[in-house]
C-alpha atoms as a PDB file:
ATOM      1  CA  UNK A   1      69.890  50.606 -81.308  1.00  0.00           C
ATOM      2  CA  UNK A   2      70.535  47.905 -83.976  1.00  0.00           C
ATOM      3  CA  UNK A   3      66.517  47.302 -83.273  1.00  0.00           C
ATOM      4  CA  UNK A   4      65.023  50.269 -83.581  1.00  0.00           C
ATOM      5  CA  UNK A   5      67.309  51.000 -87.065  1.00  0.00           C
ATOM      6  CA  UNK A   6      65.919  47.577 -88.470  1.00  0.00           C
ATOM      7  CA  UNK A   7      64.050  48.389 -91.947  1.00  0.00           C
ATOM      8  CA  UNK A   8      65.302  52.144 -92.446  1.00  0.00           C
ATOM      9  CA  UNK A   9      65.948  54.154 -95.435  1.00  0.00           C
ATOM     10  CA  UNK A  10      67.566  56.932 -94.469  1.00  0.00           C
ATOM     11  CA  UNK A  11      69.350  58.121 -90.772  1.00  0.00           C
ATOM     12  CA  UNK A  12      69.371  61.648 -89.770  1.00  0.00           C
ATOM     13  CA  UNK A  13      71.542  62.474 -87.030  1.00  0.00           C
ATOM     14  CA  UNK A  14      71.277  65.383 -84.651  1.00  0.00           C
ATOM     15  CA  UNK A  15      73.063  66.304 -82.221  1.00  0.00           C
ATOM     16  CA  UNK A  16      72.451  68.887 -79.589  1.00  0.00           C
ATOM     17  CA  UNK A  17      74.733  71.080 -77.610  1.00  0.00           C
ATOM     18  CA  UNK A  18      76.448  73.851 -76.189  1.00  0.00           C
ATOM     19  CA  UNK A  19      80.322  73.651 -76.385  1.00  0.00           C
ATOM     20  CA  UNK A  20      80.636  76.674 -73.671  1.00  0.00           C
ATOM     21  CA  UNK A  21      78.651  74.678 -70.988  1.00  0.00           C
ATOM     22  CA  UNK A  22      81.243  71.695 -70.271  1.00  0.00           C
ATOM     23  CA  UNK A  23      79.232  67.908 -71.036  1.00  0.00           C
ATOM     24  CA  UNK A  24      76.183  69.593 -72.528  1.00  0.00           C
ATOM     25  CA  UNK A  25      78.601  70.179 -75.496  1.00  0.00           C
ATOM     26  CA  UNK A  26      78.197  65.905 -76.027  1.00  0.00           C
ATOM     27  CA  UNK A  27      75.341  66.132 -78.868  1.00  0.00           C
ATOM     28  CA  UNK A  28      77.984  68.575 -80.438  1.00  0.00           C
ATOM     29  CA  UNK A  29      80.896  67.179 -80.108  1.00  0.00           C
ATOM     30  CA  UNK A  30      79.031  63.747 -81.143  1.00  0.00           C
ATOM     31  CA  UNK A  31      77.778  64.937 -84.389  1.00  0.00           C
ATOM     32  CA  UNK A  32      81.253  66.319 -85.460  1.00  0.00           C
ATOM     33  CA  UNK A  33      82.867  63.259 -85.370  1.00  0.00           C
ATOM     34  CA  UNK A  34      80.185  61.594 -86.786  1.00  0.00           C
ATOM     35  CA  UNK A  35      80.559  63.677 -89.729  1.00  0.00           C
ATOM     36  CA  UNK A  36      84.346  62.938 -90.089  1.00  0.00           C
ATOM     37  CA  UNK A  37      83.555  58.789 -89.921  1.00  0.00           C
ATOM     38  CA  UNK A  38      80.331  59.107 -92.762  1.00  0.00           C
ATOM     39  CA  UNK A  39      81.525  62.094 -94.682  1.00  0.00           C
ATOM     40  CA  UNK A  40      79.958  60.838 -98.194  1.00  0.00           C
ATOM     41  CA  UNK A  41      77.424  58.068 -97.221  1.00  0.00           C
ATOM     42  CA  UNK A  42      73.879  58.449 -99.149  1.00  0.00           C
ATOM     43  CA  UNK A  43      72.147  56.749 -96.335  1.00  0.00           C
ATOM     44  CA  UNK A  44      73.421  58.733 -93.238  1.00  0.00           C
ATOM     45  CA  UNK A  45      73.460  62.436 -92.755  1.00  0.00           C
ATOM     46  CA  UNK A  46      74.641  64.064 -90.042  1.00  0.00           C
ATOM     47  CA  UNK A  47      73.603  67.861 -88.556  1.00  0.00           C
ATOM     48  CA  UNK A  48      75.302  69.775 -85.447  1.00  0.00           C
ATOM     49  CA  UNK A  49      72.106  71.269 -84.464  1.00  0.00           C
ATOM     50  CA  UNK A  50      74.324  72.928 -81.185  1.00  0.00           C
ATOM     51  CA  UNK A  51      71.788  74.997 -79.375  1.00  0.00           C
ATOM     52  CA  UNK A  52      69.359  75.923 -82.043  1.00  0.00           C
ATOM     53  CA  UNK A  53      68.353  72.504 -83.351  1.00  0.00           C
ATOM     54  CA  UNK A  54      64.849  74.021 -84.713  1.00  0.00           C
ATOM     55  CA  UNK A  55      67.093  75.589 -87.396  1.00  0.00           C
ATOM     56  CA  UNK A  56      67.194  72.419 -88.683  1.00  0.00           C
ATOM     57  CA  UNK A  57      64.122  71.137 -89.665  1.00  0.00           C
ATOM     58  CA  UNK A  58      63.784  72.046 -93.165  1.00  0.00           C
ATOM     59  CA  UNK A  59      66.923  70.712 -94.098  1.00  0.00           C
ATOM     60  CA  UNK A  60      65.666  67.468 -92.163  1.00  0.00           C
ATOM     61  CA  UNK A  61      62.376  67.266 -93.905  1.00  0.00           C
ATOM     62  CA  UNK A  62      64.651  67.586 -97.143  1.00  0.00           C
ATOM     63  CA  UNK A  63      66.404  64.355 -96.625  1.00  0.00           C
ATOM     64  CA  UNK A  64      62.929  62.358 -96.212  1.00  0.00           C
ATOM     65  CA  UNK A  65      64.641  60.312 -93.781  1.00  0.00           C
ATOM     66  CA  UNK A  66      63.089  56.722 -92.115  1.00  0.00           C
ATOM     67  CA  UNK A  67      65.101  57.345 -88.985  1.00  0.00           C
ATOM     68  CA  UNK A  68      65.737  60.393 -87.106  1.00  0.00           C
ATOM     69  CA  UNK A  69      68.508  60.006 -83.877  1.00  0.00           C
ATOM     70  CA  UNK A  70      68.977  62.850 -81.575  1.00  0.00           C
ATOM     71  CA  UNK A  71      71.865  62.896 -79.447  1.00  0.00           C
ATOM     72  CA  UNK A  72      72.085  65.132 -76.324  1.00  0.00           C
ATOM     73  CA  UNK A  73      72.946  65.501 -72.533  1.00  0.00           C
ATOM     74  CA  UNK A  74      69.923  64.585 -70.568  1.00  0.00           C
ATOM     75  CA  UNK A  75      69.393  65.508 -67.003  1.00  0.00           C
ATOM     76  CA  UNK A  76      68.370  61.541 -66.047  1.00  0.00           C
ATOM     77  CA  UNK A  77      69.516  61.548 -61.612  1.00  0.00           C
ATOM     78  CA  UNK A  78      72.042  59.035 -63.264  1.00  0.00           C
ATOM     79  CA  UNK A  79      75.648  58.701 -62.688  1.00  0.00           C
ATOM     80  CA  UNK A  80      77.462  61.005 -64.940  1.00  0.00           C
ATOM     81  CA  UNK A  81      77.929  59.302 -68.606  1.00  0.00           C
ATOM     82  CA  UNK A  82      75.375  56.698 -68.334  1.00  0.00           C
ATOM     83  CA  UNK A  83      73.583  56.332 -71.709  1.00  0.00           C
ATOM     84  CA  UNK A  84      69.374  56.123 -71.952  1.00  0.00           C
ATOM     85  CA  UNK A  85      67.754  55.396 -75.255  1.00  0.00           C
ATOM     86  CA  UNK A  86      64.791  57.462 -74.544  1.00  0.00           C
ATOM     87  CA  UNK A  87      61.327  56.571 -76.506  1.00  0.00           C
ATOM     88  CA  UNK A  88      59.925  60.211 -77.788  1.00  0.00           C
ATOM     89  CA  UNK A  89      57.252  59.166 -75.429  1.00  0.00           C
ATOM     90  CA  UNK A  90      59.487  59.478 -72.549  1.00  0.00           C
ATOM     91  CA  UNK A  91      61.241  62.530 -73.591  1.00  0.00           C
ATOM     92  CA  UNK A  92      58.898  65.185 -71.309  1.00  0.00           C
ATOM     93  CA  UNK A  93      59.899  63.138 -68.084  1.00  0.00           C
ATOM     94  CA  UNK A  94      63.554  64.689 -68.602  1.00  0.00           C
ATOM     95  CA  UNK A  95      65.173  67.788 -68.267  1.00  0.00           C
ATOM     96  CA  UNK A  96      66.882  68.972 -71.100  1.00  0.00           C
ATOM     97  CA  UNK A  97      66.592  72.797 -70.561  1.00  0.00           C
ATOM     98  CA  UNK A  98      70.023  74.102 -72.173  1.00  0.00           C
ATOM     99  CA  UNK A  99      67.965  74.844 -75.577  1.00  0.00           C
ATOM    100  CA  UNK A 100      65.870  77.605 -76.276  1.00  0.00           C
ATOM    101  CA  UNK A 101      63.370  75.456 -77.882  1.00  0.00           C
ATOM    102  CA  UNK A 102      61.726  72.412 -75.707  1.00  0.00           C
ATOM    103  CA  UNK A 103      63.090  68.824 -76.944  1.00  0.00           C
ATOM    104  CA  UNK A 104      59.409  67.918 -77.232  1.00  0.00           C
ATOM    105  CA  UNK A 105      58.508  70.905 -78.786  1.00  0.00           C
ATOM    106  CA  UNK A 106      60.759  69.874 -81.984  1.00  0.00           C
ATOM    107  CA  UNK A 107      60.175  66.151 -81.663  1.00  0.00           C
ATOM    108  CA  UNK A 108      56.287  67.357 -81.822  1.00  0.00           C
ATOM    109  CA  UNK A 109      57.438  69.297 -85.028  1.00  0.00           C
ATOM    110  CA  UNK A 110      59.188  66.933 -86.785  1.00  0.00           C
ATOM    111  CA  UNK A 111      56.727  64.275 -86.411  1.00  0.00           C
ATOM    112  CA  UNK A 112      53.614  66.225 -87.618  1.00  0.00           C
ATOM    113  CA  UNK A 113      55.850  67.316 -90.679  1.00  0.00           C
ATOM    114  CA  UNK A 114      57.913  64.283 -91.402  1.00  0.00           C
ATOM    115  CA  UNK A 115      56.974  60.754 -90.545  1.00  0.00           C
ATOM    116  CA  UNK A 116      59.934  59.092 -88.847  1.00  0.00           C
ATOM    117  CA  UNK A 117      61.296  56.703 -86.531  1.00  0.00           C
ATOM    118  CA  UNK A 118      62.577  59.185 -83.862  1.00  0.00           C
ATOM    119  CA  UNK A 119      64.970  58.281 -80.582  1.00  0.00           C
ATOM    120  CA  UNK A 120      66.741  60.456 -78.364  1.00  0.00           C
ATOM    121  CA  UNK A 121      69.980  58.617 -77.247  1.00  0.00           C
ATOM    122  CA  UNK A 122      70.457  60.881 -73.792  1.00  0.00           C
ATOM    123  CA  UNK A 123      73.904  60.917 -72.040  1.00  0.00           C
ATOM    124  CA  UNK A 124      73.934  61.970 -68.051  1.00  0.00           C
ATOM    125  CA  UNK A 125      75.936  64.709 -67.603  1.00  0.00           C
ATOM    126  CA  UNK A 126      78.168  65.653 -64.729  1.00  0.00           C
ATOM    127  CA  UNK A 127      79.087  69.626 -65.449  1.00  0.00           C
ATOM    128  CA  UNK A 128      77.745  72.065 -67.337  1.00  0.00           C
ATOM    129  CA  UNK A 129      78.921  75.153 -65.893  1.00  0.00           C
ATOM    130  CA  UNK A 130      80.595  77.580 -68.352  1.00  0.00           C
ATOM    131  CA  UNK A 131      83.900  75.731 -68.504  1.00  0.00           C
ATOM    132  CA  UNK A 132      84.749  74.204 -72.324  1.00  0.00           C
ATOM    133  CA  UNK A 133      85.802  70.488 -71.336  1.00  0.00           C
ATOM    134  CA  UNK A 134      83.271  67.457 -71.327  1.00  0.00           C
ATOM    135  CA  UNK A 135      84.286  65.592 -68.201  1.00  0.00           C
ATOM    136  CA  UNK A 136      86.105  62.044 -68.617  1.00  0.00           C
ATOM    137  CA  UNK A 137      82.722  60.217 -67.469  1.00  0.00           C
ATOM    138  CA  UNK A 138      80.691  61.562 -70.907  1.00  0.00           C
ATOM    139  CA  UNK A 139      83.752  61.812 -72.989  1.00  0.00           C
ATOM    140  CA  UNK A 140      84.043  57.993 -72.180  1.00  0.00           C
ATOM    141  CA  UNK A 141      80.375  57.794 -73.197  1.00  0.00           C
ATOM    142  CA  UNK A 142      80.702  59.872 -76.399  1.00  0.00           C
ATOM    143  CA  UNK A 143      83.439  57.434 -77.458  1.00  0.00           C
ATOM    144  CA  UNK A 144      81.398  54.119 -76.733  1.00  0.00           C
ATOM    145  CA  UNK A 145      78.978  55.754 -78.792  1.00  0.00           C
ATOM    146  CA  UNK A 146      81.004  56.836 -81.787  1.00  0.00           C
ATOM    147  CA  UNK A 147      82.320  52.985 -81.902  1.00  0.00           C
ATOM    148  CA  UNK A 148      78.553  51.727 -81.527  1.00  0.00           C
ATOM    149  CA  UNK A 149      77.760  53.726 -84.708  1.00  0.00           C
ATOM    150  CA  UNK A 150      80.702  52.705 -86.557  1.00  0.00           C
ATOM    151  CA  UNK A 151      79.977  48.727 -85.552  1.00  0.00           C
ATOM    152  CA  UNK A 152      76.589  49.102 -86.532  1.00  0.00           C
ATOM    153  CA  UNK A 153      76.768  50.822 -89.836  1.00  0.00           C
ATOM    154  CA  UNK A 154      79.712  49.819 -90.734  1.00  0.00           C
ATOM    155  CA  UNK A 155      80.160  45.731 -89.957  1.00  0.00           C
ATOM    156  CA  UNK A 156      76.869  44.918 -89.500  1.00  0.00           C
ATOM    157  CA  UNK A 157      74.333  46.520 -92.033  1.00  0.00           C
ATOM    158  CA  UNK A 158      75.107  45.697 -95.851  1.00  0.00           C
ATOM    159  CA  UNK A 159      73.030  49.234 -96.217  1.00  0.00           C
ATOM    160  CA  UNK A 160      75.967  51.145 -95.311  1.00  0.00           C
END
């Protein structure tokens, strides 16, 4: 992660997710409390795409950003809550059918309208049947995560 956020401008976050369908609520949940730890930072901005994430592209585009992350649970044949940075190359070899809109699809979008770095940090779900609890495996993940981000902006990049 540290890697591919090496010479960046600006981070967009996304996250993806339903909240009704148990872990695929992760992108969600994710981007909420990523809001709460960089509520004013310049160089960061956060967006809860939930299940409509196309919604979102203008106000993308709008922040010009160097770096796009997308954050979602990705059907990987992994044990539940095991993490994949997946290349925008590799997206199409995963399922991520939740979303009314094709991952690629929007990836495809963003990069003919805005030219960023783009990575899709995927998180294996275990459930998402209609229930509104993320299971303890991707919860676990979700909170790695949220302390990844904070180490990396936070201690480790003067940017931030």
């Amino acid at each position: 992660m540290k890697q591919f956020l090496k010479n960046h401008n600006k981070i967009v976050v996304l996250g993806i997710g339903n909240d009704m369908r148990g872990d695929d609520a992760l992108g969600s949940v994710l981007a909420q409390e990523m809001s709460k730890l960089f509520p004013k930072n310049e160089n960061i901005t956060v967006f809860d795409g939930k299940t409509v994430p196309e919604n979102f592209t203008g106000a993308i585009r709008r922040e010009n950003p160097s770096h796009i992350i997308i954050m979602d649970a990705v059907e990987m044949n992994e044990t539940p809550g095991h993490i994949k940075l997946v290349s925008k190359e590799e997206i199409a070899k995963y399922n991520i059918s939740t979303h009314a809109m094709p991952i690629s699809f929007l990836i495809r979008y963003l990069e003919s309208t805005c030219p960023a770095e783009m990575i899709l940090i995927g998180i294996q779900p275990k459930n998402m049947n209609l229930t509104n609890e993320m299971s303890k495996e991707v919860q676990n993940s979700a909170d790695y995560l949220l302390k990844l981000f904070h180490t990396i902006f936070f201690r480790f990049n003067e940017k931030f």
